[in-house]
PDB file of N, CA and C in Angstrom:
ATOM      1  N   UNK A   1     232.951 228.957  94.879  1.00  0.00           N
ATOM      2  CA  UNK A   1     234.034 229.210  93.943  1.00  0.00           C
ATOM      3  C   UNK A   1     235.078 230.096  94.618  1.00  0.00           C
ATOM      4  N   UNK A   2     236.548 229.621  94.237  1.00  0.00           N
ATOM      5  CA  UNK A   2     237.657 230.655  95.229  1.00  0.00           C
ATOM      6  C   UNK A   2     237.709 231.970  93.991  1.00  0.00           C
ATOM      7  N   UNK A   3     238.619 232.826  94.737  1.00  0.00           N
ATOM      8  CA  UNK A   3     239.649 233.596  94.076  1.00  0.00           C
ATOM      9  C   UNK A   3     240.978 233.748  94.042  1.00  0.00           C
ATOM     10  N   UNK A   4     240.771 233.928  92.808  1.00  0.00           N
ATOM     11  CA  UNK A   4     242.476 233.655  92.576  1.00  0.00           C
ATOM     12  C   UNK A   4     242.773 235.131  91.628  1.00  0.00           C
ATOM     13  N   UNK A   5     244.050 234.788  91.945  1.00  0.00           N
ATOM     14  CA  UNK A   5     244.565 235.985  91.437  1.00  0.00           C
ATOM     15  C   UNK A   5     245.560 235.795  90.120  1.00  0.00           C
ATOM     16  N   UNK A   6     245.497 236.719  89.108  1.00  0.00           N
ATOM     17  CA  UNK A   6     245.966 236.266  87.399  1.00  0.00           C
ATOM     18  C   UNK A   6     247.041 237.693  86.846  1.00  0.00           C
ATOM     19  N   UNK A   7     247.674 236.944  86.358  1.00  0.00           N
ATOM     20  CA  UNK A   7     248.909 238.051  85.827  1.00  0.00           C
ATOM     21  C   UNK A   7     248.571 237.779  84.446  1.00  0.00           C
ATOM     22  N   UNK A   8     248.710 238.904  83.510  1.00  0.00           N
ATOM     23  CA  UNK A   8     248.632 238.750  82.323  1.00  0.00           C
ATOM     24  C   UNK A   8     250.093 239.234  81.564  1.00  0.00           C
ATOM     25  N   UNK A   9     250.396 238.984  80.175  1.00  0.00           N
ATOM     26  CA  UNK A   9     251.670 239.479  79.755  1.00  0.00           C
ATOM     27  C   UNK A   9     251.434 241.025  79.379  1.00  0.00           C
ATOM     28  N   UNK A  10     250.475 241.183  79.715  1.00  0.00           N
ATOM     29  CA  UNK A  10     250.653 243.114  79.727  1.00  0.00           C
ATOM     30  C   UNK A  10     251.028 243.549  81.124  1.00  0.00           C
ATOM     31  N   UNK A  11     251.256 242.687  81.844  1.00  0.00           N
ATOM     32  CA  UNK A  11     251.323 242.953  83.234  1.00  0.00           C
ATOM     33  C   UNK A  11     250.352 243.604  83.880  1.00  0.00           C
ATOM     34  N   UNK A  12     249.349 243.559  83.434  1.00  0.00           N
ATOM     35  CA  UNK A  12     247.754 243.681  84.221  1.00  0.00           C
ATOM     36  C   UNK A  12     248.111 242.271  85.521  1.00  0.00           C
ATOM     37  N   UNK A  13     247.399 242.656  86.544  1.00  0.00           N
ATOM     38  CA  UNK A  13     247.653 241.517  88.001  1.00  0.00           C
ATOM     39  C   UNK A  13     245.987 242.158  88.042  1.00  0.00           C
ATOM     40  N   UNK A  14     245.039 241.282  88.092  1.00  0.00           N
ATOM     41  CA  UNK A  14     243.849 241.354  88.743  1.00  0.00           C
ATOM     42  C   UNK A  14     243.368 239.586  89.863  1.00  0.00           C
ATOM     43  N   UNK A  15     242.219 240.136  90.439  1.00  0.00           N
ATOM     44  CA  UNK A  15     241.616 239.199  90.672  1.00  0.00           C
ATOM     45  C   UNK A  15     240.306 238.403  90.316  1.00  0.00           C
ATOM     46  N   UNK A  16     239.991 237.133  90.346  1.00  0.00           N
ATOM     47  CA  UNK A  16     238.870 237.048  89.544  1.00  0.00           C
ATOM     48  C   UNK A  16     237.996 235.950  90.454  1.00  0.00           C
ATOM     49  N   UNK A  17     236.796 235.075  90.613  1.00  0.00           N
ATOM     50  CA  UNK A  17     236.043 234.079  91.151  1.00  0.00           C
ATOM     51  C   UNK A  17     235.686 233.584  89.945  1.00  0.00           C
ATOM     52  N   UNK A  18     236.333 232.167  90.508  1.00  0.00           N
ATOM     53  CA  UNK A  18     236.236 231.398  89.289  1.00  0.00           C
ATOM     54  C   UNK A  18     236.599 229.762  89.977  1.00  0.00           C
ATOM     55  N   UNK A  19     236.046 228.751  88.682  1.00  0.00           N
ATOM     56  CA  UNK A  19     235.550 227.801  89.337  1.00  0.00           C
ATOM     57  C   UNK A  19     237.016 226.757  89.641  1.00  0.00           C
ATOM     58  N   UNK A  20     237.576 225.933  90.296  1.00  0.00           N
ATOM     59  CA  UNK A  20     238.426 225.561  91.303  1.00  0.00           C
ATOM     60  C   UNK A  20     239.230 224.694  90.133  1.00  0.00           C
ATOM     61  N   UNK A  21     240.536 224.665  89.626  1.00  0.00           N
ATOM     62  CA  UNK A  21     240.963 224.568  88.588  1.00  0.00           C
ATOM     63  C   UNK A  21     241.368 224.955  87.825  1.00  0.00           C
ATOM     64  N   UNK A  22     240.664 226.047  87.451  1.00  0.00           N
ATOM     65  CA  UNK A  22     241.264 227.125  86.435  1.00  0.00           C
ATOM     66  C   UNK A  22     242.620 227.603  86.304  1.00  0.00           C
ATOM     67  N   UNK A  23     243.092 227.044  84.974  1.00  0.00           N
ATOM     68  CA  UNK A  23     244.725 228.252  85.141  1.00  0.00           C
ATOM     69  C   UNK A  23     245.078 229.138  84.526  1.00  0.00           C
ATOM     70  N   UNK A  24     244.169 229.558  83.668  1.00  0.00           N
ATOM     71  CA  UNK A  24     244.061 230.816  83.024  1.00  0.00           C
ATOM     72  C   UNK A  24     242.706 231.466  83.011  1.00  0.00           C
ATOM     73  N   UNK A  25     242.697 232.879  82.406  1.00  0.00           N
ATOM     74  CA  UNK A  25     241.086 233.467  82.408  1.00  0.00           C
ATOM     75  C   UNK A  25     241.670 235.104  81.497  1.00  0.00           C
ATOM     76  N   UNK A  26     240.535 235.273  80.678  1.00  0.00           N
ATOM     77  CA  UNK A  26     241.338 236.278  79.890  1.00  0.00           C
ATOM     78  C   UNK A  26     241.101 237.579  80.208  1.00  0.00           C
ATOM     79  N   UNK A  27     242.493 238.270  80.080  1.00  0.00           N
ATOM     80  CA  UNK A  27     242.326 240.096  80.859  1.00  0.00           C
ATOM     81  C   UNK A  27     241.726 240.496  80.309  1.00  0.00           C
ATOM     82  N   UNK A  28     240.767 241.402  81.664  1.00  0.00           N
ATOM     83  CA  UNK A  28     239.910 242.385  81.792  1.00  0.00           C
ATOM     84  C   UNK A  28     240.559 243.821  80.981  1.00  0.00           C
ATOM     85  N   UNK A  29     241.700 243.622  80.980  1.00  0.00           N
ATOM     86  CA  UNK A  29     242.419 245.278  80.510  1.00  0.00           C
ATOM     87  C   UNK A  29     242.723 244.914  79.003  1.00  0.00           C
ATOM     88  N   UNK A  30     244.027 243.989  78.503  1.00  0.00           N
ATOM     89  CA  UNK A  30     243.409 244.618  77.224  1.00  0.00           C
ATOM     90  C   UNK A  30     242.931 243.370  76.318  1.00  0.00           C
ATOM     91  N   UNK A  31     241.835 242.627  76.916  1.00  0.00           N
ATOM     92  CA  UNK A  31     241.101 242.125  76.626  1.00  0.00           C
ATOM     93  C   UNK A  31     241.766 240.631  75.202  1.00  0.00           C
ATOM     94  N   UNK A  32     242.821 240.716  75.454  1.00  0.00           N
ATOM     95  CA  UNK A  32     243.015 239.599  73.973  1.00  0.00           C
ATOM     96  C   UNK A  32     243.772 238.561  74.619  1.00  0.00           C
ATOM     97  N   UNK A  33     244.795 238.913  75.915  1.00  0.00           N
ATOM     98  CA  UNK A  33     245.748 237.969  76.422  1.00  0.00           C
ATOM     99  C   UNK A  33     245.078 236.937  77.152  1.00  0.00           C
ATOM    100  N   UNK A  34     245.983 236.162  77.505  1.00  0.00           N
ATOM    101  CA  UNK A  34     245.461 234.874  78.641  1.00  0.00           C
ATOM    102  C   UNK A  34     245.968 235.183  79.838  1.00  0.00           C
ATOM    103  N   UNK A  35     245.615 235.692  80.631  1.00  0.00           N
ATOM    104  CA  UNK A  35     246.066 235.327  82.124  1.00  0.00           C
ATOM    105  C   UNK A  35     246.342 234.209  82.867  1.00  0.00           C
ATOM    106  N   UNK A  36     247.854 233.990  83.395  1.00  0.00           N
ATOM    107  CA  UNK A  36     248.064 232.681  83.776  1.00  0.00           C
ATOM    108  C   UNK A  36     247.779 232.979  85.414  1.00  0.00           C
ATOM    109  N   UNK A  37     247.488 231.805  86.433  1.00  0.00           N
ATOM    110  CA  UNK A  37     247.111 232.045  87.584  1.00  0.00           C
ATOM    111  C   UNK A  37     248.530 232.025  88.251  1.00  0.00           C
ATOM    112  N   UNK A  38     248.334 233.042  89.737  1.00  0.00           N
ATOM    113  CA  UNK A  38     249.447 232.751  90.197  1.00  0.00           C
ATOM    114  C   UNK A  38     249.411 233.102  91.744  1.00  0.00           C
ATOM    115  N   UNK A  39     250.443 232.154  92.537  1.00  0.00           N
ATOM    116  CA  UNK A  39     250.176 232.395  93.863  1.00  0.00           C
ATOM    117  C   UNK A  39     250.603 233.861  94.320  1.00  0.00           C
ATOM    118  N   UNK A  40     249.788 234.264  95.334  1.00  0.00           N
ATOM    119  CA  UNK A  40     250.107 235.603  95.772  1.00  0.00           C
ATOM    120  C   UNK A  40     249.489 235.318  97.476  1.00  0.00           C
ATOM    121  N   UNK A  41     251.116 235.832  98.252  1.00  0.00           N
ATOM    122  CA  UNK A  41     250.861 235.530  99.919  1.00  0.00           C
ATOM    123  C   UNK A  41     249.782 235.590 100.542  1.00  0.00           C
ATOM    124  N   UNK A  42     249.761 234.876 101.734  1.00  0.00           N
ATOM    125  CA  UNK A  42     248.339 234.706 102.204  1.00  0.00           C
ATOM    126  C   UNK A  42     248.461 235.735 103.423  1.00  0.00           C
ATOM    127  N   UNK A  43     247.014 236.208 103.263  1.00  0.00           N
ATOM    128  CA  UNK A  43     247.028 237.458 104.749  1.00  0.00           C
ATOM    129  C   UNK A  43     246.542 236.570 106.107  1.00  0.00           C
ATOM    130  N   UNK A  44     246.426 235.207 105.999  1.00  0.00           N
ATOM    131  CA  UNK A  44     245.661 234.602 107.028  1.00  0.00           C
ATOM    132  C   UNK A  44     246.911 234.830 108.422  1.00  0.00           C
ATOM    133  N   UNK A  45     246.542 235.104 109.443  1.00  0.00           N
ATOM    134  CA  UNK A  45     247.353 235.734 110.813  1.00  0.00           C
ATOM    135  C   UNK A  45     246.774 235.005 112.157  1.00  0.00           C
ATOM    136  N   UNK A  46     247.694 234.590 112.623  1.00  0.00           N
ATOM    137  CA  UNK A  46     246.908 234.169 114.022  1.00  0.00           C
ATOM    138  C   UNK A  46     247.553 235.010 115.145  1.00  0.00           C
ATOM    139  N   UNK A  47     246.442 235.692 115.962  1.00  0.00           N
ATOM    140  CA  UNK A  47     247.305 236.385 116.980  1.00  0.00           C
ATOM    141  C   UNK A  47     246.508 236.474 118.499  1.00  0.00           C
ATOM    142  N   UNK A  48     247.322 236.052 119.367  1.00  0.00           N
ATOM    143  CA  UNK A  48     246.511 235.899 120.777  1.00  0.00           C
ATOM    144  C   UNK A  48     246.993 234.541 121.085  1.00  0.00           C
ATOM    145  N   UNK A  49     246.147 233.896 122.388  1.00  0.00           N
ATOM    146  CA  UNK A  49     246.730 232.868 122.858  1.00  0.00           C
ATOM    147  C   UNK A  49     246.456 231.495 121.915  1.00  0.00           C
ATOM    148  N   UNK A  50     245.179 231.899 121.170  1.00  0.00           N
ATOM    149  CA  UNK A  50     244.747 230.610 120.670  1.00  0.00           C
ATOM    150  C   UNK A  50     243.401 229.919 121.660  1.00  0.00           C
ATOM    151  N   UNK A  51     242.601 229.186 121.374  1.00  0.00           N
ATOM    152  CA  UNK A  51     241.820 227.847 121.563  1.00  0.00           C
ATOM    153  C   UNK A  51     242.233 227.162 122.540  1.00  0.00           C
ATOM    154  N   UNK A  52     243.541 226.396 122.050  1.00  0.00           N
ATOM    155  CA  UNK A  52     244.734 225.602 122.642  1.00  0.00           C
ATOM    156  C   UNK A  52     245.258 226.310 124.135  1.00  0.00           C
ATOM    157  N   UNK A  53     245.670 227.058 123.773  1.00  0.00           N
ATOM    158  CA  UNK A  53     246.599 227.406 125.020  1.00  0.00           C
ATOM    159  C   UNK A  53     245.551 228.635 125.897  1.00  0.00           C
ATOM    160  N   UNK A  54     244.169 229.162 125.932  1.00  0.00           N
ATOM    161  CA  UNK A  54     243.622 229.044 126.556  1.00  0.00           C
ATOM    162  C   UNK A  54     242.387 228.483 127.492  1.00  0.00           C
ATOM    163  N   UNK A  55     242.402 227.503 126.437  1.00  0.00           N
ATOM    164  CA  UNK A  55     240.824 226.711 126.900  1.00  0.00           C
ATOM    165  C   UNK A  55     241.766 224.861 127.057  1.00  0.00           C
ATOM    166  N   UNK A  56     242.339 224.582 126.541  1.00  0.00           N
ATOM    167  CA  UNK A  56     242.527 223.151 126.814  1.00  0.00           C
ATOM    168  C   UNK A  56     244.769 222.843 127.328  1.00  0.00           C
ATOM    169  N   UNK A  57     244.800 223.628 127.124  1.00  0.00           N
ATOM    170  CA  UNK A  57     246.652 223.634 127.618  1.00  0.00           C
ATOM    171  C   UNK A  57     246.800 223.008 129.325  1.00  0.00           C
ATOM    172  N   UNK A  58     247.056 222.302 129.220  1.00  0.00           N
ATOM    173  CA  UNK A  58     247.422 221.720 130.907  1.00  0.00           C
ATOM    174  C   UNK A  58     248.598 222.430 131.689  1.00  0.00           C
ATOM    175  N   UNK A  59     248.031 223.161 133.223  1.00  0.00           N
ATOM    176  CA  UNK A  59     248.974 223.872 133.642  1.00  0.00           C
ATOM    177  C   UNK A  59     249.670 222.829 134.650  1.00  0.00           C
ATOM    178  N   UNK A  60     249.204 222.107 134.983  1.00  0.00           N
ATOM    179  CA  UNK A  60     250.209 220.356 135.145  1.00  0.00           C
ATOM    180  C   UNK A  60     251.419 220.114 134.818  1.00  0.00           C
ATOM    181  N   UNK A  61     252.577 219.562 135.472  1.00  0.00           N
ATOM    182  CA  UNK A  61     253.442 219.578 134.297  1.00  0.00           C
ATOM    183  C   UNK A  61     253.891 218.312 135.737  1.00  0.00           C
TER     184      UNK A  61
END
């Protein structure tokens, strides 16, 4: 199951694990609203040469 992350109209922003689909889930804070899901940036980073450009890159040209 992912996580996703939910804004509510109290402006509570939490995160939750939950099953793949979901577009709402109801706040943890004040417990009556619906939280709608929403994208929030990804930390995924690639840094260094890579796979590619040190194990298979042709110095050939």
């Amino acid at each position: 199951m992912p996580v996703y992350e939910f804004e509510c109209k109290c402006g509570h922003v939490f995160e939750e694990l939950v099953p793949m689909g979901t577009e709402s889930h109801k706040c943890p804070h004040c417990k009556k609203g619906e939280a709608k899901k929403i994208l929030s940036p990804c930390t995924f980073e690639l840094k260094g040469g890579g796979w590619y450009a040190d194990g298979y890159a042709s110095n050939k040209k």
